[in-house]
PDB file of N, CA and C in Angstrom:
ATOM      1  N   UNK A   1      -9.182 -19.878  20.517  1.00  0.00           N
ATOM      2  CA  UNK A   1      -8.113 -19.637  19.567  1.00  0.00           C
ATOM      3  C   UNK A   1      -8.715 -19.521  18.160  1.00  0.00           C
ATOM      4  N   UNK A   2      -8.193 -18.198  17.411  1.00  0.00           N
ATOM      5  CA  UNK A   2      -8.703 -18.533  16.107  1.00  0.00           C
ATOM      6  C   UNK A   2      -8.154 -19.384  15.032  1.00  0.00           C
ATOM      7  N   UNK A   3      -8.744 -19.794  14.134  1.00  0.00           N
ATOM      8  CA  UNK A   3      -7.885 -20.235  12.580  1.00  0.00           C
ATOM      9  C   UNK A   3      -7.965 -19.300  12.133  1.00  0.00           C
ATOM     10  N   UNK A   4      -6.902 -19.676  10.620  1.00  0.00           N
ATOM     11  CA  UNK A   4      -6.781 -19.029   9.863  1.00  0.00           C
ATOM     12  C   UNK A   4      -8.691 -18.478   9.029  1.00  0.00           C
ATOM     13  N   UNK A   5      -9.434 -19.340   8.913  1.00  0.00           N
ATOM     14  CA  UNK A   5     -10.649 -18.844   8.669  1.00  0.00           C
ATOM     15  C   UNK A   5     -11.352 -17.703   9.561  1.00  0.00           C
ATOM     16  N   UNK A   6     -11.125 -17.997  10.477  1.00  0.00           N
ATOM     17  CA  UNK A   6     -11.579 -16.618  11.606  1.00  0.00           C
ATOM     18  C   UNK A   6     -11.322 -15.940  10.745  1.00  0.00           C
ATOM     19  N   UNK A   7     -12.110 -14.486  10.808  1.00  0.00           N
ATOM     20  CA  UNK A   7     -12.158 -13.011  10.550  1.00  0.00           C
ATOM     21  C   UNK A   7     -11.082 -12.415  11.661  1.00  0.00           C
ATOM     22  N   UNK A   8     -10.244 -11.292  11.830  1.00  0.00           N
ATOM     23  CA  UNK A   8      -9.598 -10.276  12.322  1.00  0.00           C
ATOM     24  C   UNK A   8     -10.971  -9.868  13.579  1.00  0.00           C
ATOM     25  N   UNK A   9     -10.194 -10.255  14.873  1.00  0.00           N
ATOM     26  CA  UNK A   9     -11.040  -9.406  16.003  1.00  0.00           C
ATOM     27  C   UNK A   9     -12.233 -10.242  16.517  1.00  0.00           C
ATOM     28  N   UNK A  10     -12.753 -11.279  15.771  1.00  0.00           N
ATOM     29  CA  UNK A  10     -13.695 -12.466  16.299  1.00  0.00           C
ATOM     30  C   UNK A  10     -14.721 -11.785  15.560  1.00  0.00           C
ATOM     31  N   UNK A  11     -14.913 -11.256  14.265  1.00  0.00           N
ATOM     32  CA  UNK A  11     -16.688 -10.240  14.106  1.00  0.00           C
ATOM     33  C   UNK A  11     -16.099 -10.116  12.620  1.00  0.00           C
ATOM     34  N   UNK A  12     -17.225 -10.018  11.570  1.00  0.00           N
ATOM     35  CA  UNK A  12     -17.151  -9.490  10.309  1.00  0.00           C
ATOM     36  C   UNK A  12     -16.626  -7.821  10.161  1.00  0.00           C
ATOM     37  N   UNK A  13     -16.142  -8.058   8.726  1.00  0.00           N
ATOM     38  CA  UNK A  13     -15.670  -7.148   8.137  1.00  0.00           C
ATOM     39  C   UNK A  13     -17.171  -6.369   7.492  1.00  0.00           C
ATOM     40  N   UNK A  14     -17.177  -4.675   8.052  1.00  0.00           N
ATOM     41  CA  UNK A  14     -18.716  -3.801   8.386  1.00  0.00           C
ATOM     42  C   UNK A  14     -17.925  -3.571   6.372  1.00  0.00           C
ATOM     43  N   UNK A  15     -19.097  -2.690   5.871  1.00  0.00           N
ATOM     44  CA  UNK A  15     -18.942  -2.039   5.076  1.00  0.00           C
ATOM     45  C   UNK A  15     -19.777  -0.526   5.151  1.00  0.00           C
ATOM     46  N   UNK A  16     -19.057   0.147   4.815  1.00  0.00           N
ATOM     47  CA  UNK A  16     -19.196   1.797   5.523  1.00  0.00           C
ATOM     48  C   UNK A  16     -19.398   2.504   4.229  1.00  0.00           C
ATOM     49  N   UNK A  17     -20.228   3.209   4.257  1.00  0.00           N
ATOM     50  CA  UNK A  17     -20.148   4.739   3.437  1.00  0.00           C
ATOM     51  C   UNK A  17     -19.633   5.528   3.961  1.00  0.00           C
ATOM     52  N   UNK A  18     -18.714   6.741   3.810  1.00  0.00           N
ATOM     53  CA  UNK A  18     -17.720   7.481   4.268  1.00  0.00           C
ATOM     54  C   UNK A  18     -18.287   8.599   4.241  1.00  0.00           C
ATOM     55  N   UNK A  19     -18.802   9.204   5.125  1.00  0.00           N
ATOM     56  CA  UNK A  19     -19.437  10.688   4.903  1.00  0.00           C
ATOM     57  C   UNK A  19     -18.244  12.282   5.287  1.00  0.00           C
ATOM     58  N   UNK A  20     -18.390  12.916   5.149  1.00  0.00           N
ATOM     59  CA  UNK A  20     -17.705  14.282   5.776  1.00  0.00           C
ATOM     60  C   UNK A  20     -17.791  14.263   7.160  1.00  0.00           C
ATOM     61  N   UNK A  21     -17.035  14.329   8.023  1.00  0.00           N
ATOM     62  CA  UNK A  21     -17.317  14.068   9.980  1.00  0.00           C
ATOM     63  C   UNK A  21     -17.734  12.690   9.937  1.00  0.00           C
ATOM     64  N   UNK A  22     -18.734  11.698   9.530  1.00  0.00           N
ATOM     65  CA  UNK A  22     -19.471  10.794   9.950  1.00  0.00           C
ATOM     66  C   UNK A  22     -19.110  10.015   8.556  1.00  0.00           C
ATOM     67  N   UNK A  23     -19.942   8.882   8.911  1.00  0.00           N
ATOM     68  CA  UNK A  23     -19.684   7.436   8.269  1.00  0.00           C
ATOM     69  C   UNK A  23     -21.299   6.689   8.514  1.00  0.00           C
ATOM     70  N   UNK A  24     -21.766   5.988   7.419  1.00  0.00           N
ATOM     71  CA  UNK A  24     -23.114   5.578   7.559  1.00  0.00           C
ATOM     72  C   UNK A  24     -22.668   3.725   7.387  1.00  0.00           C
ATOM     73  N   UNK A  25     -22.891   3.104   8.113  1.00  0.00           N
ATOM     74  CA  UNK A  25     -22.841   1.787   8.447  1.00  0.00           C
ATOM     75  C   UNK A  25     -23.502   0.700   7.249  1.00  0.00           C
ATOM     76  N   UNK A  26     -23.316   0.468   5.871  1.00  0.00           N
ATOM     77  CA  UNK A  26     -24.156  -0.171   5.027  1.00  0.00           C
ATOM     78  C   UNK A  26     -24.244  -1.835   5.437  1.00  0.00           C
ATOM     79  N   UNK A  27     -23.378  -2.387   5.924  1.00  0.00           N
ATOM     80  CA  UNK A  27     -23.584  -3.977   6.444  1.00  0.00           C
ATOM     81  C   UNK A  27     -22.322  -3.980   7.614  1.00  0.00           C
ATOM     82  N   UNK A  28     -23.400  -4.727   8.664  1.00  0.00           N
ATOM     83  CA  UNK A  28     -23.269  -4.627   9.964  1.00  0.00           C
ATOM     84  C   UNK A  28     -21.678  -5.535  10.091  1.00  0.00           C
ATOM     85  N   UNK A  29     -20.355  -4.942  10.896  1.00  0.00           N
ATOM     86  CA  UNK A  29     -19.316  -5.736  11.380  1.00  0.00           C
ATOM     87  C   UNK A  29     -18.704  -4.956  12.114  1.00  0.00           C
ATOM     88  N   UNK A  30     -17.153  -5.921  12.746  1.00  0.00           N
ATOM     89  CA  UNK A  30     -16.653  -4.348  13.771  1.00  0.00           C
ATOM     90  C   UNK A  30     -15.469  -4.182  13.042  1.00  0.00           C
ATOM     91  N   UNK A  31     -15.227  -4.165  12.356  1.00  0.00           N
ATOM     92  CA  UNK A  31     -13.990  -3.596  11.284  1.00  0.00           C
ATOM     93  C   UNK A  31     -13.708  -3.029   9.851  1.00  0.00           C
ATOM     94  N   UNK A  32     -13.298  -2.516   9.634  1.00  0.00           N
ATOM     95  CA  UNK A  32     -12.689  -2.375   8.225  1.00  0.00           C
ATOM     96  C   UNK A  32     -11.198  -2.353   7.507  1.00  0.00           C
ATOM     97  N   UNK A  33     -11.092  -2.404   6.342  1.00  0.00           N
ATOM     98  CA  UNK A  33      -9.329  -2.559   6.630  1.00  0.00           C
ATOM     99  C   UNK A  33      -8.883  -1.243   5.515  1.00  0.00           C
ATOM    100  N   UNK A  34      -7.558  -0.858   6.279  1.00  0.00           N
ATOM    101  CA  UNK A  34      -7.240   0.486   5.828  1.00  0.00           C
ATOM    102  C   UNK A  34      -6.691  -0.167   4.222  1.00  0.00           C
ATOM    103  N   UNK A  35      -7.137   0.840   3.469  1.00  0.00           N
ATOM    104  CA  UNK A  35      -7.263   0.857   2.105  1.00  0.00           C
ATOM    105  C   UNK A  35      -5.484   1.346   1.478  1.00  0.00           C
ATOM    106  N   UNK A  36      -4.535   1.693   2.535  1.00  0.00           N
ATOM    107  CA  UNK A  36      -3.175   1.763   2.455  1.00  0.00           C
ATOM    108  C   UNK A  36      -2.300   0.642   2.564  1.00  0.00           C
ATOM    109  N   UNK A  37      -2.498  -0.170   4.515  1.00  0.00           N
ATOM    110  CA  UNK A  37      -1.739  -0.737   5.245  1.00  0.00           C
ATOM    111  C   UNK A  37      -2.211  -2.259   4.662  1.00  0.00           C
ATOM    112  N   UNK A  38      -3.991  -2.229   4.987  1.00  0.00           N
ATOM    113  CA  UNK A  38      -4.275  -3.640   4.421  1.00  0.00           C
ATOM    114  C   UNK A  38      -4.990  -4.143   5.851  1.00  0.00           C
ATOM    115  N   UNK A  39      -4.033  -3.475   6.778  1.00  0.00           N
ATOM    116  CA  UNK A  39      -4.765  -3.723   8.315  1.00  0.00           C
ATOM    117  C   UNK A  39      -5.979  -3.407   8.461  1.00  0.00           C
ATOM    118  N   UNK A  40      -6.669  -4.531   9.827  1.00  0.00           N
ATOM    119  CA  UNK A  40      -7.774  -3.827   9.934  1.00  0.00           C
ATOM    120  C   UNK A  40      -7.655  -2.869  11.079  1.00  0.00           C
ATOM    121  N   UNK A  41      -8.932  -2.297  11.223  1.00  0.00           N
ATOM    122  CA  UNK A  41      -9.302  -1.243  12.098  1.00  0.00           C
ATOM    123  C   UNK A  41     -10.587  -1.300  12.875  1.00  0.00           C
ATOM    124  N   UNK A  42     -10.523  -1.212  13.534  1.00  0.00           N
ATOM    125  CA  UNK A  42     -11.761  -2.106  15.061  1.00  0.00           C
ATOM    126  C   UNK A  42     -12.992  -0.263  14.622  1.00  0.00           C
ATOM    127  N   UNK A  43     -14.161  -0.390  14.328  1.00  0.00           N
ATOM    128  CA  UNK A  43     -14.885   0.745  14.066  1.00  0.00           C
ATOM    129  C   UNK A  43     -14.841   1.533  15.106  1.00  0.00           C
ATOM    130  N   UNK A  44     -14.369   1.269  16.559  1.00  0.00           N
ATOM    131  CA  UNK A  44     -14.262   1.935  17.430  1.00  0.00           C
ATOM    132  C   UNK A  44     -12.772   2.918  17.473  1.00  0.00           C
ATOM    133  N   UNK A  45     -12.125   2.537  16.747  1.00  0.00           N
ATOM    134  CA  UNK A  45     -11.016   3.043  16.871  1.00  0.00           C
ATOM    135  C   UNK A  45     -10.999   4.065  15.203  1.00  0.00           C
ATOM    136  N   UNK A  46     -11.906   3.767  14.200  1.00  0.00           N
ATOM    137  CA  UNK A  46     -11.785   4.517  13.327  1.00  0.00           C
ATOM    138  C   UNK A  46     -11.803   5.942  12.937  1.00  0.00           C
ATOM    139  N   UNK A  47     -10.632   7.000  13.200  1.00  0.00           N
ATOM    140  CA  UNK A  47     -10.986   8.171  12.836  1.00  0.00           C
ATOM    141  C   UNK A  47     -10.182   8.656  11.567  1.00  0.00           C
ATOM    142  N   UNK A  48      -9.694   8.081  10.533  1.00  0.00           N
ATOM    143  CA  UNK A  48      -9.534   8.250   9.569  1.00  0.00           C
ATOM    144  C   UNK A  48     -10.031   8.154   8.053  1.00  0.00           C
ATOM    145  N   UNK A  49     -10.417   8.854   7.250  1.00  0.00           N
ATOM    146  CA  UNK A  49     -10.994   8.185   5.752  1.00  0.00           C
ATOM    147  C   UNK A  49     -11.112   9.241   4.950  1.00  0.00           C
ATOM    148  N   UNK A  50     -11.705   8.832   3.850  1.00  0.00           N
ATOM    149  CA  UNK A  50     -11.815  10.030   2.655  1.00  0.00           C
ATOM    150  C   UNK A  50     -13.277   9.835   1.868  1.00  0.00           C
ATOM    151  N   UNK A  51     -14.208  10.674   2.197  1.00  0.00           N
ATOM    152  CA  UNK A  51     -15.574  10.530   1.641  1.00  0.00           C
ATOM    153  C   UNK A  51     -15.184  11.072   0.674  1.00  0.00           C
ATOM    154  N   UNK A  52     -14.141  11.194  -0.230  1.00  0.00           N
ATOM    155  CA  UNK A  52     -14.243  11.383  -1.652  1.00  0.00           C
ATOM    156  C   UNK A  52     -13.585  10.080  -2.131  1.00  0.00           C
ATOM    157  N   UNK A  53     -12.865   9.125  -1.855  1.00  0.00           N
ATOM    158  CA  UNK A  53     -12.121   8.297  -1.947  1.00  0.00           C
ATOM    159  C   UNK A  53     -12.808   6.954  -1.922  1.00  0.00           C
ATOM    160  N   UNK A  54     -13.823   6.977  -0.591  1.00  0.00           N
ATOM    161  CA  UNK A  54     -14.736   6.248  -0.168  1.00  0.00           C
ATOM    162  C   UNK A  54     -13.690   4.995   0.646  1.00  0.00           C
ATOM    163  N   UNK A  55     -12.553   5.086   1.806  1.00  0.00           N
ATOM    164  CA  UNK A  55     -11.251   4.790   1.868  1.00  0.00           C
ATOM    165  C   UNK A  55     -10.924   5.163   3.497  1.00  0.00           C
ATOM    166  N   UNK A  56     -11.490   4.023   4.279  1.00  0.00           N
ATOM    167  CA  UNK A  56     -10.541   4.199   5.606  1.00  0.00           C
ATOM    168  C   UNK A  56      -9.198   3.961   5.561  1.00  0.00           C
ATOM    169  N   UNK A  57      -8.399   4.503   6.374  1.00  0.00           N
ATOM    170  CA  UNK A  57      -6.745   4.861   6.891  1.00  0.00           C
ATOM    171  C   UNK A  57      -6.926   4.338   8.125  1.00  0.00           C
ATOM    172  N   UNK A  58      -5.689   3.667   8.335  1.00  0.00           N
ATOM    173  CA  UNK A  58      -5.249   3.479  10.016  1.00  0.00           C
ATOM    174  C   UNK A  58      -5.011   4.210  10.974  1.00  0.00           C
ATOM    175  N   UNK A  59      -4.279   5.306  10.603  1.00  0.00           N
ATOM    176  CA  UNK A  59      -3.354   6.358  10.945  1.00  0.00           C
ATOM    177  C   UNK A  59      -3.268   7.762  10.335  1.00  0.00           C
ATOM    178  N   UNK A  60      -3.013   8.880  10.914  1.00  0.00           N
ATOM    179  CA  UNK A  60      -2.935  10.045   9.594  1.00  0.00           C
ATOM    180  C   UNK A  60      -1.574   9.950   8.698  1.00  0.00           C
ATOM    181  N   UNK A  61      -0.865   8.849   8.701  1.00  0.00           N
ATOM    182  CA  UNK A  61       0.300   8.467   8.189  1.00  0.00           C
ATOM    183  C   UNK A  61      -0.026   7.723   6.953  1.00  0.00           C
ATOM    184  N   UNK A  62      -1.054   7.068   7.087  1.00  0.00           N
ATOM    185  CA  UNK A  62      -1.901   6.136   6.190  1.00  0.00           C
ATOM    186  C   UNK A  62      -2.412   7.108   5.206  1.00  0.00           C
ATOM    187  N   UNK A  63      -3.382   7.957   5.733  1.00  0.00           N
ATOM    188  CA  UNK A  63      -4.257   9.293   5.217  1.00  0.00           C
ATOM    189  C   UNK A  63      -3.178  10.022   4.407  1.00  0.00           C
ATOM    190  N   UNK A  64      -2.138  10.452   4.563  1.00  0.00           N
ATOM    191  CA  UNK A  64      -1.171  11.126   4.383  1.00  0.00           C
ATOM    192  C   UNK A  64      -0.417  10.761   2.754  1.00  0.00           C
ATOM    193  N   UNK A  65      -0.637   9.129   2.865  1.00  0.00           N
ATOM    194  CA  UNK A  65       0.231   8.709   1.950  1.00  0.00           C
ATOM    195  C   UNK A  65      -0.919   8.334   0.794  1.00  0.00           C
ATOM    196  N   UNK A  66      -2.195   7.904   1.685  1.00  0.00           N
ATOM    197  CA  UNK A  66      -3.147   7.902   0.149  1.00  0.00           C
ATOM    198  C   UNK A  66      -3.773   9.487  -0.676  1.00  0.00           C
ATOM    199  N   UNK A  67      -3.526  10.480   0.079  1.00  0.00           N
ATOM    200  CA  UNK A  67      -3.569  11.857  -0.378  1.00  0.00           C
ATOM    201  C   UNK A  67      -2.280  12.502  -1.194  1.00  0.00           C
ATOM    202  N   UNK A  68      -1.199  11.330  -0.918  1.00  0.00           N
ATOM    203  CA  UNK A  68      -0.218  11.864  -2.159  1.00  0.00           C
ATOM    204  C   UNK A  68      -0.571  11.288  -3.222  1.00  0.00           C
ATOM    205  N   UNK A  69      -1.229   9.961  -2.804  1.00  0.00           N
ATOM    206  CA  UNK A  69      -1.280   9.232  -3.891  1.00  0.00           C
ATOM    207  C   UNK A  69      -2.375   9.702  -4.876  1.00  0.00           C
ATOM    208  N   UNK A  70      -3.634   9.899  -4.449  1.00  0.00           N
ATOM    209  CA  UNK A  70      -4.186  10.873  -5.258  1.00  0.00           C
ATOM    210  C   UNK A  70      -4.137  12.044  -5.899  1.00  0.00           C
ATOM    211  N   UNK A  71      -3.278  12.925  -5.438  1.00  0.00           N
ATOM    212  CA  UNK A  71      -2.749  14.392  -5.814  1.00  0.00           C
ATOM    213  C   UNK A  71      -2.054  14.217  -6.848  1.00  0.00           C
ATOM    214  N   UNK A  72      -1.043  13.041  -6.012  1.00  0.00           N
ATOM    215  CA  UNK A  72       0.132  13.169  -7.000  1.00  0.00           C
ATOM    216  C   UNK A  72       1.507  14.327  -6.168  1.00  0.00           C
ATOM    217  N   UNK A  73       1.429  14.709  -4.836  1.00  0.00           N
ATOM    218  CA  UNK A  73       1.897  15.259  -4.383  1.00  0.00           C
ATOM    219  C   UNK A  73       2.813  14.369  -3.753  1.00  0.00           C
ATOM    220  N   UNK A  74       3.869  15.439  -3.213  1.00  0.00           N
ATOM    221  CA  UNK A  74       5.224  14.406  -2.894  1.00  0.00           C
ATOM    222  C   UNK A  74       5.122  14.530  -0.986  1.00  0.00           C
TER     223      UNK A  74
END
């Protein structure tokens, strides 16, 4: 059972560089948390982000809403 001290998923939070197609791994964990929801995201399950943003998403719903937010689009 975890505590509240546990990390999300039993494993550290990774920190990622966000590339175009790919993502370069800068410190080793199995998650990250979407930069929208707040949730995390298991690296296996990650196919969302913005290598201009430098900004994983959960969802393209997530993606969706931080690309208005940058635009400025509705």
């Amino acid at each position: 059972m975890l505590n509240s001290m546990d990390p999300p998923f039993g494993g550290g939070e990774a920190q990622i560089r966000y590339l175009d197609g790919d993502y370069q791994i800068l410190r080793n964990g199995n998650y990250v948390r979407c930069a929208i929801t707040g949730r995390p995201i298991l690296l296996q399950d990650l196919k969302y982000w913005s290598a201009e943003h430098q900004e994983p998403y959960i969802d393209a719903e997530a993606a969706l809403t931080a690309y208005r937010r940058h635009t400025g689009a509705r």
